[in-house]
Protein backbone atom coordinates (compact mmCIF):
# COMPACT_ATOMS: atom_id res chain seq x y z
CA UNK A 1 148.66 86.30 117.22
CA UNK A 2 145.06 86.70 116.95
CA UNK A 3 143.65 90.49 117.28
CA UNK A 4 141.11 91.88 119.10
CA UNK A 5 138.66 93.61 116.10
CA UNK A 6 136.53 95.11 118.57
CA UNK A 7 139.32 96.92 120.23
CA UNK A 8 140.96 97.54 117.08
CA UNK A 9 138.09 99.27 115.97
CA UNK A 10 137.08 100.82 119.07
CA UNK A 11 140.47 102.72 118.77
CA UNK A 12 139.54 103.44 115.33
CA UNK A 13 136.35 105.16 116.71
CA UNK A 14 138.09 106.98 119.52
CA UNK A 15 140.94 108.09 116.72
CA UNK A 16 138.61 109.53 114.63
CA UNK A 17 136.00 111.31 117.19
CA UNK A 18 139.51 112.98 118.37
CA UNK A 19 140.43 114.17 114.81
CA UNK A 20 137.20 115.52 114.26
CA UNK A 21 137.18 117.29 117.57
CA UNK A 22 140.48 118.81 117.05
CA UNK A 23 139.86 119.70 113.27
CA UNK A 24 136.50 121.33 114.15
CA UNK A 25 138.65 123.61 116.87
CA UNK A 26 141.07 124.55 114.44
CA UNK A 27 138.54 125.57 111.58
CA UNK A 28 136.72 127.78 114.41
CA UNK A 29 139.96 129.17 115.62
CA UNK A 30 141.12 130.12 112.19
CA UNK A 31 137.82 131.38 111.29
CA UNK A 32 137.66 133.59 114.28
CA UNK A 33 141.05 134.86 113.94
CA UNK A 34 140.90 135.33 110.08
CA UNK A 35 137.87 136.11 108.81
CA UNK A 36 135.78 138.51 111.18
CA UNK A 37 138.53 141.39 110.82
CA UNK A 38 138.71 140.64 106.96
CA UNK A 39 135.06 140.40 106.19
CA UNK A 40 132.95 141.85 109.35
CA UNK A 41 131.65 138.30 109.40
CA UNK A 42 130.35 137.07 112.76
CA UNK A 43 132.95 135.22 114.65
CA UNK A 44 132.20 131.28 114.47
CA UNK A 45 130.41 128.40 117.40
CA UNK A 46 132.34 125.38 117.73
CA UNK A 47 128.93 123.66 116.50
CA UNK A 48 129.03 126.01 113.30
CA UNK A 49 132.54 125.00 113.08
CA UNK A 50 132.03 121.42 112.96
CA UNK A 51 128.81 121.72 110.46
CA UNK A 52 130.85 123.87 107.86
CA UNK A 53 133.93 120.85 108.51
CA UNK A 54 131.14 118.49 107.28
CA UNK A 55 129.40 120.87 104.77
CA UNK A 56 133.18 121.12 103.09
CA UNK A 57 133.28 117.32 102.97
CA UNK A 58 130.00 116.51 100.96
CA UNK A 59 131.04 119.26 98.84
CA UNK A 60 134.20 119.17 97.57
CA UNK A 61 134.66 115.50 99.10
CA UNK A 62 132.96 111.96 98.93
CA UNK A 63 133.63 110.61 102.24
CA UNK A 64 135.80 107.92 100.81
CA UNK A 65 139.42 107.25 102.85
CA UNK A 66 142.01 109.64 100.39
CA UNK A 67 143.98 106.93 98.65
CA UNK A 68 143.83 104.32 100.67
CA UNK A 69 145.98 101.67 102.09
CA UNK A 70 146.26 99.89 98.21
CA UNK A 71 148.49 102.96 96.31
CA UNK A 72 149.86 100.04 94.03
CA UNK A 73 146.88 98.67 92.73
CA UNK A 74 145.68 99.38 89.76
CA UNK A 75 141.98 99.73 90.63
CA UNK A 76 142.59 102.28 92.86
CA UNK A 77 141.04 105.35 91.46
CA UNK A 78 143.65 107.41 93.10
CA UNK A 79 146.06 106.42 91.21
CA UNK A 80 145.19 106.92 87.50
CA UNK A 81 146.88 104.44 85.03
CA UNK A 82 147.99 102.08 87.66
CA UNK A 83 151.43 101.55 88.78
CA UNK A 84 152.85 104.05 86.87
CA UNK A 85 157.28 103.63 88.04
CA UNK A 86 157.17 100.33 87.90
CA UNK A 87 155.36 100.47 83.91
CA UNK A 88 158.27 103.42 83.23
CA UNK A 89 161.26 100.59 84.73
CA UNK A 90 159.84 98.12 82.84
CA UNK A 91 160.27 100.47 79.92
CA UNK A 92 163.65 101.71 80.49
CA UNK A 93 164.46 98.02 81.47
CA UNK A 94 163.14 96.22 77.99
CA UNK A 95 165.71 99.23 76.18
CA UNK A 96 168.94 98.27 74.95
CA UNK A 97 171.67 100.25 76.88
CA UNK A 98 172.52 102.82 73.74
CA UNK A 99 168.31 103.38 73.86
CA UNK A 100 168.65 104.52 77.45
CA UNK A 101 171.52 106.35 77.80
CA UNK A 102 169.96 108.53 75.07
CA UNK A 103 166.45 108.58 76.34
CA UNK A 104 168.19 109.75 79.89
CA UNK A 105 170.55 112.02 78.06
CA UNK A 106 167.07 113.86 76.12
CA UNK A 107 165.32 113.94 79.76
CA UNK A 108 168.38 115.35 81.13
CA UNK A 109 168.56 118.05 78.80
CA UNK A 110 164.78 118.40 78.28
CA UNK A 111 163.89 119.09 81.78
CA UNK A 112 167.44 120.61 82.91
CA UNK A 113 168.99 117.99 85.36
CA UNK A 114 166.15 116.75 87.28
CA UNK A 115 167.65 112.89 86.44
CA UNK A 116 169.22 110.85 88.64
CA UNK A 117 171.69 109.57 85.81
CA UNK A 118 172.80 106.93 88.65
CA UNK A 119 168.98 105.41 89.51
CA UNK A 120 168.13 102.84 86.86
């Protein structure tokens, strides 16, 4: 089945001019229900609202999609050292059965029974 890119991405548009419509409402409605009676700071435009949405972004973000669609590659930057469960099963898996039931058994009592004893 062949797809349509132009609609595909014309509902990508229409997706996010709705999400940014609806986040910039919610950051004015917060603000104006919050802040004035906290701070005597003037209540907030929907404009203002939007700008301070995008002011937050370029500060304290880069614009880049959050991690992405590729969470198990290793280049992602999002996830830091890679694949990181399927490194730790290859660990527990290259162990000799004593080696892990003692490794579980210190994890067990190291970090008081967060261990699935059943999982690997």
């Amino acid at each position: 089945m062949k797809k349509n890119w132009f609609l595909v991405c014309f509902r990508w548009l229409i997706f996010f001019i709705i999400a940014v419509v609806v986040l910039s409402f919610v950051v004015m409605k917060l603000w104006n229900w919050i802040l004035p009676d906290l701070f005597a700071i003037a209540p907030l435009t929907y404009p203002k609202a939007l700008g301070l949405l995008v002011l937050t972004r370029i500060l304290f973000g880069n614009f880049k999609s959050g991690q992405g669609h590729c969470s198990q590659c290793t280049h992602n930057k999002y996830n830091k050292g890679g694949n990181w469960k399927r490194k730790f099963k290859d660990k527990l898996k290259s162990m000799t059965p004593e080696e892990r039931e003692r490794f579980k058994e210190n994890y067990y009592n190291k970090c008081g029974g967060a261990w699935d004893k059943d999982e690997c």
